[in-house]
C-alpha atoms as a PDB file:
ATOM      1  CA  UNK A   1      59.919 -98.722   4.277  1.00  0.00           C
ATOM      2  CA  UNK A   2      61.148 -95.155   3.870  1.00  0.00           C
ATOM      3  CA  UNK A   3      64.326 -94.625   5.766  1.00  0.00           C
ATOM      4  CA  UNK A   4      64.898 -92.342   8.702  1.00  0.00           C
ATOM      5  CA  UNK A   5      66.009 -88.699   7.087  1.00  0.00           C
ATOM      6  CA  UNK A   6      69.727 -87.292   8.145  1.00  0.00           C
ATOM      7  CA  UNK A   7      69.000 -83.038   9.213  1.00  0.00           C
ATOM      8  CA  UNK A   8      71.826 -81.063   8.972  1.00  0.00           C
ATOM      9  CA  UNK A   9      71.721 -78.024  11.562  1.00  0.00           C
ATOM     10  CA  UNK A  10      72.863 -74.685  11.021  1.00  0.00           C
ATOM     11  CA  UNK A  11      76.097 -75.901  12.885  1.00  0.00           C
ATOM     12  CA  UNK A  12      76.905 -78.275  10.943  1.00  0.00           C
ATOM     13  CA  UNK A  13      75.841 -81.426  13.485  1.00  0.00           C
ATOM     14  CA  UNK A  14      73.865 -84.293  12.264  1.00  0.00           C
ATOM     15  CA  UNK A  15      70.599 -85.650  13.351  1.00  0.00           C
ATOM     16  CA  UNK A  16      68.676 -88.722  12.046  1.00  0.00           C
ATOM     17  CA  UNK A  17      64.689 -88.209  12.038  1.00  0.00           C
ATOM     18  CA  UNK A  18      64.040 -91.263  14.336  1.00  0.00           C
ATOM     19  CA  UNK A  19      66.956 -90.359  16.858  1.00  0.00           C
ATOM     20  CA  UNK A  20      65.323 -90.259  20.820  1.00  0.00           C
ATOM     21  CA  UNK A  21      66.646 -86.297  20.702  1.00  0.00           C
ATOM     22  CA  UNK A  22      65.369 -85.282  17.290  1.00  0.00           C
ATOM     23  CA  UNK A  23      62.325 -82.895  19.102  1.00  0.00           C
ATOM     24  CA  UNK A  24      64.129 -81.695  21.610  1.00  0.00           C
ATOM     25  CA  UNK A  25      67.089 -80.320  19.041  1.00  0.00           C
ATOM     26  CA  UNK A  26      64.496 -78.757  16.439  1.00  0.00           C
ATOM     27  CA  UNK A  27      62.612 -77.135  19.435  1.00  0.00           C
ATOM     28  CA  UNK A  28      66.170 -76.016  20.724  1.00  0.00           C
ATOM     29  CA  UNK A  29      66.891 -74.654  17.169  1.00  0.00           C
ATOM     30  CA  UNK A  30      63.604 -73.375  16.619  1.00  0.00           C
ATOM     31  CA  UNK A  31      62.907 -71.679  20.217  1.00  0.00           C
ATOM     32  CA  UNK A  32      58.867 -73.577  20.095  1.00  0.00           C
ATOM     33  CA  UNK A  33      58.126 -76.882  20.919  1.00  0.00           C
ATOM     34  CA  UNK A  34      58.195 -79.124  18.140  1.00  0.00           C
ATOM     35  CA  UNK A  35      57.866 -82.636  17.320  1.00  0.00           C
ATOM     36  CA  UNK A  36      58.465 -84.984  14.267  1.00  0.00           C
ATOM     37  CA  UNK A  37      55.923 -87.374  13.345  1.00  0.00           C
ATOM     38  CA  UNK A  38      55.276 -90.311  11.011  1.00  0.00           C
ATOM     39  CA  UNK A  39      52.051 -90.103   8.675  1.00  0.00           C
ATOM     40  CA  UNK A  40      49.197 -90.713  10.780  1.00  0.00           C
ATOM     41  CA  UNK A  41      45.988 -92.704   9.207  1.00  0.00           C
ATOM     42  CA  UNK A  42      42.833 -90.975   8.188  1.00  0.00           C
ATOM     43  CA  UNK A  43      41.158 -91.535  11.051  1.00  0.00           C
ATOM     44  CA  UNK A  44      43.722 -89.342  13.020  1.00  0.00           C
ATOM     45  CA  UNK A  45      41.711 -86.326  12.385  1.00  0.00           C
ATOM     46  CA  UNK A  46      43.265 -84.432  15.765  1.00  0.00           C
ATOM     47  CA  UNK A  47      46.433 -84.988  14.609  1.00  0.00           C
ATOM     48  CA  UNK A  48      46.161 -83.506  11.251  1.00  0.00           C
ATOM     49  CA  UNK A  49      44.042 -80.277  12.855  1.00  0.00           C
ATOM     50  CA  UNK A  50      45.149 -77.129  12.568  1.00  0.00           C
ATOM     51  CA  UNK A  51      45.835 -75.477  15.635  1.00  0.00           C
ATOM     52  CA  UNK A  52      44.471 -71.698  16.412  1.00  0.00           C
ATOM     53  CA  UNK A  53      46.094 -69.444  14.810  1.00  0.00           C
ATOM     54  CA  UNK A  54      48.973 -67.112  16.774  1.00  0.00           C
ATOM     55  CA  UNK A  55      47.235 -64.102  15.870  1.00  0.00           C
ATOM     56  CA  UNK A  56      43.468 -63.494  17.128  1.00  0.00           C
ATOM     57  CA  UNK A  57      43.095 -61.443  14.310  1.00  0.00           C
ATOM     58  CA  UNK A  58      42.858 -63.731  11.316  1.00  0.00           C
ATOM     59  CA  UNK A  59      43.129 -61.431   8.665  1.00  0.00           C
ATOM     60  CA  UNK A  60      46.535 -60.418  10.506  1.00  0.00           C
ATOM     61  CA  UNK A  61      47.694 -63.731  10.617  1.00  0.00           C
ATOM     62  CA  UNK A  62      46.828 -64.915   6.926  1.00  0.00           C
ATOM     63  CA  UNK A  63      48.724 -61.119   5.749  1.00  0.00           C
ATOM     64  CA  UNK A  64      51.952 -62.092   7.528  1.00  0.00           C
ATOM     65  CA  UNK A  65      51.899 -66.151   6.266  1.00  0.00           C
ATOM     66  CA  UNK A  66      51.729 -64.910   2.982  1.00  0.00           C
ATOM     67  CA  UNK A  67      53.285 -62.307   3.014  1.00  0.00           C
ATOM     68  CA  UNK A  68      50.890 -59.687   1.830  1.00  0.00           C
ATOM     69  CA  UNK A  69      51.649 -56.107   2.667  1.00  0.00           C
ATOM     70  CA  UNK A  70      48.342 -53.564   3.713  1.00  0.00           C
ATOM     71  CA  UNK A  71      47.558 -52.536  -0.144  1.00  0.00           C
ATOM     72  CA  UNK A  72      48.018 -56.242  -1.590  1.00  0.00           C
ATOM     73  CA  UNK A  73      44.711 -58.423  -2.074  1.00  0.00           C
ATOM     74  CA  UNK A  74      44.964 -61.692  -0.307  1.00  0.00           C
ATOM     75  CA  UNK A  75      45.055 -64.685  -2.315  1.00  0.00           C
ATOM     76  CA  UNK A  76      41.706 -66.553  -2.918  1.00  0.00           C
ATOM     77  CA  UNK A  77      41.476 -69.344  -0.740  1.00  0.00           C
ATOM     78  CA  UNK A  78      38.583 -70.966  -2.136  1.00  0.00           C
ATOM     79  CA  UNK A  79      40.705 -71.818  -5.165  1.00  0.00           C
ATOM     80  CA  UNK A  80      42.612 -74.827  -2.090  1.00  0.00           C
ATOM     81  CA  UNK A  81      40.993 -78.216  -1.418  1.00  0.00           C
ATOM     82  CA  UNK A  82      38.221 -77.400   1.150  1.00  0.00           C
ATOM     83  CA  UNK A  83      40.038 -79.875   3.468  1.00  0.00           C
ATOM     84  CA  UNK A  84      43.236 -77.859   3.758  1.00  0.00           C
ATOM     85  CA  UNK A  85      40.895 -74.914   5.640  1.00  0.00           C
ATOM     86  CA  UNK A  86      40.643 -77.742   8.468  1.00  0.00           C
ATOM     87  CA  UNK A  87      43.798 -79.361   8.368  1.00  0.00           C
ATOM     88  CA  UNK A  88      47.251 -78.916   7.906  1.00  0.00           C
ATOM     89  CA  UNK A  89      47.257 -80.935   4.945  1.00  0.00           C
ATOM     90  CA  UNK A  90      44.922 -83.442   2.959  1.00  0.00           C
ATOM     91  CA  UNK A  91      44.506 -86.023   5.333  1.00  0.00           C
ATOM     92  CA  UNK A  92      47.466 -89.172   5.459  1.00  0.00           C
ATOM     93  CA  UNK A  93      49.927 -87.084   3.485  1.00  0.00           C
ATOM     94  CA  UNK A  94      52.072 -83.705   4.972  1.00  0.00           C
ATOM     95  CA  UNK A  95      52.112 -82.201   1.462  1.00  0.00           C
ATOM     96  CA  UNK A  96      50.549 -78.375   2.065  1.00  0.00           C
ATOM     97  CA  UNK A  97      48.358 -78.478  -0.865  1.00  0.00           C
ATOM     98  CA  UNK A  98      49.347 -80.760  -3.638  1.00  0.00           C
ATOM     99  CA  UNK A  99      51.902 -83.457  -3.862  1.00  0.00           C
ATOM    100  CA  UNK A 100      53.682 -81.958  -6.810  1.00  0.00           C
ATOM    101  CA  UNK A 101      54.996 -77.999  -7.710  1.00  0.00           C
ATOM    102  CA  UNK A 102      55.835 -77.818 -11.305  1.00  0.00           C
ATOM    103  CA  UNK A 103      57.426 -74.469 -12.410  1.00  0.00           C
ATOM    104  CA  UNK A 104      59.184 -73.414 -15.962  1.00  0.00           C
ATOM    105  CA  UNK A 105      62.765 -71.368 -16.849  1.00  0.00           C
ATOM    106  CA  UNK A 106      60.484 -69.089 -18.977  1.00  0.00           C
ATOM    107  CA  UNK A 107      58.316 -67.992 -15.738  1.00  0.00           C
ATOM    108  CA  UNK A 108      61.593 -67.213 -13.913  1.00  0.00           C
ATOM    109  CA  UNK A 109      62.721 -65.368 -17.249  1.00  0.00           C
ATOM    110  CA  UNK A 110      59.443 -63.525 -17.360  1.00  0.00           C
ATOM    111  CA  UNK A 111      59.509 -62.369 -13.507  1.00  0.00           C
ATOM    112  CA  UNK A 112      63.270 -61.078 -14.033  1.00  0.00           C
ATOM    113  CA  UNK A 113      62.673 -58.877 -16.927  1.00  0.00           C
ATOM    114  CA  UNK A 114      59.959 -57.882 -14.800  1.00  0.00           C
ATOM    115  CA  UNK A 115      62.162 -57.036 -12.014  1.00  0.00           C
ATOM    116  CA  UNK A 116      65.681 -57.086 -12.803  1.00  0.00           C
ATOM    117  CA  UNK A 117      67.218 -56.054  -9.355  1.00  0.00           C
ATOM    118  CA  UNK A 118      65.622 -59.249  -7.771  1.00  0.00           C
ATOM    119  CA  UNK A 119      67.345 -62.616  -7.985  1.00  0.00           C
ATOM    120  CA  UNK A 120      64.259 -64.918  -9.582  1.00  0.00           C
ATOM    121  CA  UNK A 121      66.424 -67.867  -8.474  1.00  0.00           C
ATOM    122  CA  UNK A 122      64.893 -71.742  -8.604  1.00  0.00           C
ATOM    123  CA  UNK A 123      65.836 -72.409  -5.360  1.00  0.00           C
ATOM    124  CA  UNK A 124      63.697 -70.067  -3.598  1.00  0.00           C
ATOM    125  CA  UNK A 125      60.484 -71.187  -5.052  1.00  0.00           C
ATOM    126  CA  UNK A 126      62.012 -75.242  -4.234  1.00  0.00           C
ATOM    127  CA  UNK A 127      59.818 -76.964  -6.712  1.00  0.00           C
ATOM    128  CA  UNK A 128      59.375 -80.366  -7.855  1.00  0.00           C
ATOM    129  CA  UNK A 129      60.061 -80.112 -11.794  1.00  0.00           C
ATOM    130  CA  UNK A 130      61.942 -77.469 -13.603  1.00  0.00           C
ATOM    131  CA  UNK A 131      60.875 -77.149 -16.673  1.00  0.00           C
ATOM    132  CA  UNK A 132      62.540 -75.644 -19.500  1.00  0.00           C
ATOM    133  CA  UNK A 133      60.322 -75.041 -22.619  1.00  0.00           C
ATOM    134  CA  UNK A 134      61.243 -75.669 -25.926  1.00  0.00           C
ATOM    135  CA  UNK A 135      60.529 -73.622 -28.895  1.00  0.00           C
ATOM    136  CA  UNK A 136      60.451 -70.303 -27.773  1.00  0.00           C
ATOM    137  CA  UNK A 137      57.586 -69.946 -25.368  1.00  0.00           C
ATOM    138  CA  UNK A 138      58.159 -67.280 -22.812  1.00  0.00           C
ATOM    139  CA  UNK A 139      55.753 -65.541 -20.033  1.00  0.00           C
ATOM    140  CA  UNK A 140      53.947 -67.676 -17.395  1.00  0.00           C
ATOM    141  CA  UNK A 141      53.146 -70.379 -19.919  1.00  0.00           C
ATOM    142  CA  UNK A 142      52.638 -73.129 -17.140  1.00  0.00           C
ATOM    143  CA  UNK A 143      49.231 -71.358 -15.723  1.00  0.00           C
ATOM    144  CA  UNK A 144      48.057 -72.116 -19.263  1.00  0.00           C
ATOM    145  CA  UNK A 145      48.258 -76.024 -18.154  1.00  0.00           C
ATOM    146  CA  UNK A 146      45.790 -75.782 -15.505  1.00  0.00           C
ATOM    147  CA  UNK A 147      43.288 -78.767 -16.006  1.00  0.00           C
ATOM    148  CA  UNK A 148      45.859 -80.487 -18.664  1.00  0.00           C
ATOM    149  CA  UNK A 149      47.933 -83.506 -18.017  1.00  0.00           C
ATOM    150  CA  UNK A 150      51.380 -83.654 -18.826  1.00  0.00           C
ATOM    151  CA  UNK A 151      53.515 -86.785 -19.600  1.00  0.00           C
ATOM    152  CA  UNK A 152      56.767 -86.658 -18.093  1.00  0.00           C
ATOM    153  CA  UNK A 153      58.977 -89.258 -18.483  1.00  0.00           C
ATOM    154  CA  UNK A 154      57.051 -92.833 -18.112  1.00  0.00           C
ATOM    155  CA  UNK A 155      54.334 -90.551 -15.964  1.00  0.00           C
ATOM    156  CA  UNK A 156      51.367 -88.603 -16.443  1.00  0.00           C
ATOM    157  CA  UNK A 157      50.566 -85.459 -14.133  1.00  0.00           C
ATOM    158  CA  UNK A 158      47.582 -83.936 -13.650  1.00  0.00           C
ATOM    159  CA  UNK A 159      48.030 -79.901 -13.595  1.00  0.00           C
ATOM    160  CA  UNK A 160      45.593 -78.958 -11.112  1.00  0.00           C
ATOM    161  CA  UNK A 161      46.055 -74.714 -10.494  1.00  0.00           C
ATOM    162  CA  UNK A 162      48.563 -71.861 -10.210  1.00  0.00           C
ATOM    163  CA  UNK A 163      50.787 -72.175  -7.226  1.00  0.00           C
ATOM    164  CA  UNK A 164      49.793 -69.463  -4.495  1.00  0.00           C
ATOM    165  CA  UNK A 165      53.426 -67.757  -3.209  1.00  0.00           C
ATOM    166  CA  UNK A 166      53.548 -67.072   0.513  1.00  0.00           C
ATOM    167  CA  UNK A 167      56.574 -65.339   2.054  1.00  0.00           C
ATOM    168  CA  UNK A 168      58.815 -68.061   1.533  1.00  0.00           C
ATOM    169  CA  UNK A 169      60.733 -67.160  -1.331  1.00  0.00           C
ATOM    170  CA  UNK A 170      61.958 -63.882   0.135  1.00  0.00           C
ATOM    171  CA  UNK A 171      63.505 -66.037   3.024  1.00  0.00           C
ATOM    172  CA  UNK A 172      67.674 -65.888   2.597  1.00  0.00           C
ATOM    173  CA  UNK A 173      68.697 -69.022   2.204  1.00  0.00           C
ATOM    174  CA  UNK A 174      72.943 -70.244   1.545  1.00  0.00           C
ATOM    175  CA  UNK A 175      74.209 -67.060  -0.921  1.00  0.00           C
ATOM    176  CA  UNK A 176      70.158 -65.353  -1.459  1.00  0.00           C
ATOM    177  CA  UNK A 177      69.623 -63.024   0.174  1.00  0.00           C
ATOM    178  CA  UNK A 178      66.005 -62.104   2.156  1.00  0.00           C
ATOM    179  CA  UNK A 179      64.051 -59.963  -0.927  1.00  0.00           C
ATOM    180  CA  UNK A 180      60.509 -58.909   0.074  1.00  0.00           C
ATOM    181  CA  UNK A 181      60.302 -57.353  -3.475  1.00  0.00           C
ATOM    182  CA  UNK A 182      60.655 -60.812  -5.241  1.00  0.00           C
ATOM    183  CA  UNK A 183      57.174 -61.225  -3.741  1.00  0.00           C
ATOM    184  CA  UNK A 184      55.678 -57.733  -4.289  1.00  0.00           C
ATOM    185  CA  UNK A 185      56.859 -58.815  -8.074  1.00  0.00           C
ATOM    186  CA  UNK A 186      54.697 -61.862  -7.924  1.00  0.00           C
ATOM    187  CA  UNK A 187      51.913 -60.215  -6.367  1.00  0.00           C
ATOM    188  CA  UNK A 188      51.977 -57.044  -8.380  1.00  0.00           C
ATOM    189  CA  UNK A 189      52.414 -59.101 -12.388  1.00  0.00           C
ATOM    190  CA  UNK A 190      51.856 -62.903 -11.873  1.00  0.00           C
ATOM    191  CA  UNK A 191      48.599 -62.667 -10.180  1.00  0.00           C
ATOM    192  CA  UNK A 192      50.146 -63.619  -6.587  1.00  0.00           C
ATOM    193  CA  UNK A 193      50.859 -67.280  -8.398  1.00  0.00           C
ATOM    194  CA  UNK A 194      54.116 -68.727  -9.625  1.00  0.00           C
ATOM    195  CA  UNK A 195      54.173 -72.340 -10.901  1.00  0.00           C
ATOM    196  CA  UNK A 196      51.689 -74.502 -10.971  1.00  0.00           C
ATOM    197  CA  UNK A 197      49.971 -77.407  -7.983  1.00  0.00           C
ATOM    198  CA  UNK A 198      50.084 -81.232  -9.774  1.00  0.00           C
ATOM    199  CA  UNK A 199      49.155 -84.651  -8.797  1.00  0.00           C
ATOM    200  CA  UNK A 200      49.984 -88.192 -10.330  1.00  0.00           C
ATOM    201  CA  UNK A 201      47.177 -89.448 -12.870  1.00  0.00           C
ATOM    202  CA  UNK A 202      50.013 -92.334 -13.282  1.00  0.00           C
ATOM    203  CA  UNK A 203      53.525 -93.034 -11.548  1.00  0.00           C
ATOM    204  CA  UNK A 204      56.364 -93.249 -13.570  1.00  0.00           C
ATOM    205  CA  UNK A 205      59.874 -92.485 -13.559  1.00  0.00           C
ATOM    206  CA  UNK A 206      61.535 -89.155 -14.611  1.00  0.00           C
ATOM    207  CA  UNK A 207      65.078 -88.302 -14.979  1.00  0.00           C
ATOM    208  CA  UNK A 208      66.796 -84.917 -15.260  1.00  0.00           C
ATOM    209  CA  UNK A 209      66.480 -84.526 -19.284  1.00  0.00           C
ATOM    210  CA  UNK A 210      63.459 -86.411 -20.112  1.00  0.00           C
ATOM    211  CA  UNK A 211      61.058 -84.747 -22.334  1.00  0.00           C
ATOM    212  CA  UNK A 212      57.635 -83.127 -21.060  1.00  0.00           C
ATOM    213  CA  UNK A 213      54.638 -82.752 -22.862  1.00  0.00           C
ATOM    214  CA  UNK A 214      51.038 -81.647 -22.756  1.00  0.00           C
ATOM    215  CA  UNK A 215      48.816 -84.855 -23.849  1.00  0.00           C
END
């Protein structure tokens, strides 16, 4: 049984992910109704839904969740699991594409020299595995892993395809500050990708330190 998780709010007060008040403080924080819910079984199709979109105008609406300014391309959709044009999320999981973001030290490397003004800091691109390559490889070497499986640690993951960046990682978050033009970097010299999507061939441990390598 997973155990409830503790939210910390912007003012420093505590609430518990099962607690009676939990939707009423996120929609309070938030200023839209929201709700918390456990995973749902696959035959909860309405639940995993998406809703209509806020804008009429869907091209409108896809620009501004990722971020994409008038003269930027939109990223390819038909590269994401059909499902995910339906639903939230593959059905019985809340993951928004893949269970897994992988993403190296020489990608951040490469996007900084590309863009030295911008802070190419981990935490706003929040993924799963930070990888730092051994023996000098540099650029976007992870998007060269696409279709590969990795053994990390005691597990094997499946490298499935570059990660698609939204607007998130120009977000300020703690001491970052909000940086549209880490984005337009992405868009403009990384193909609108940074990292890579993964999912578990075979579960396993992993530690901070353990080696990673392409079987």
């Amino acid at each position: 049984m997973v155990p409830p998780a503790q939210i910390t709010l912007p003012d420093g007060t505590q609430v518990r992910s099962n607690d009676t008040a939990v939707a009423e403080r996120l929609s309070e924080l938030l200023g839209r109704r929201v709700t918390l819910w456990p995973l749902q079984p696959p035959s909860a199709t309405d639940h995993y839904r998406r809703a209509l979109p806020d804008n009429p105008d869907m091209i409108a609406e896809l620009r501004e969740i990722f971020g994409r300014t008038a003269d930027e391309p939109l990223p390819d959709l038909s590269v994401f699991p059909p499902e995910i044009m339906e639903y939230t999320s593959p059905l019985v999981t809340y993951f928004e594409v893949f269970p897994l973001h992988l993403l190296t030290t020489a990608s951040l490397v490469a996007m900084s020299q590309r863009h030295p003004a911008a802070q190419f800091d981990v935490r706003r691109f929040r993924p799963n595995v930070l990888i730092e390559p051994v023996g000098g490889a540099t650029g976007l070497v992870e998007f060269d892993w696409c279709g590969r499986t990795l053994r990390a640690g005691s597990a094997r993951i499946k490298i499935e395809i570059p990660a698609v960046r939204c607007v998130m990682p120009t977000l300020p978050q703690t001491d970052l500050p909000k940086d549209p033009s880490v984005l337009r970097t992405i868009v403009r010299d990384a193909g609108q990708n940074l990292g890579v999507y993964a999912t578990v061939e075979a579960a396993g441990s992993l530690a901070v330190g353990d080696a990673v390598e392409l079987i």
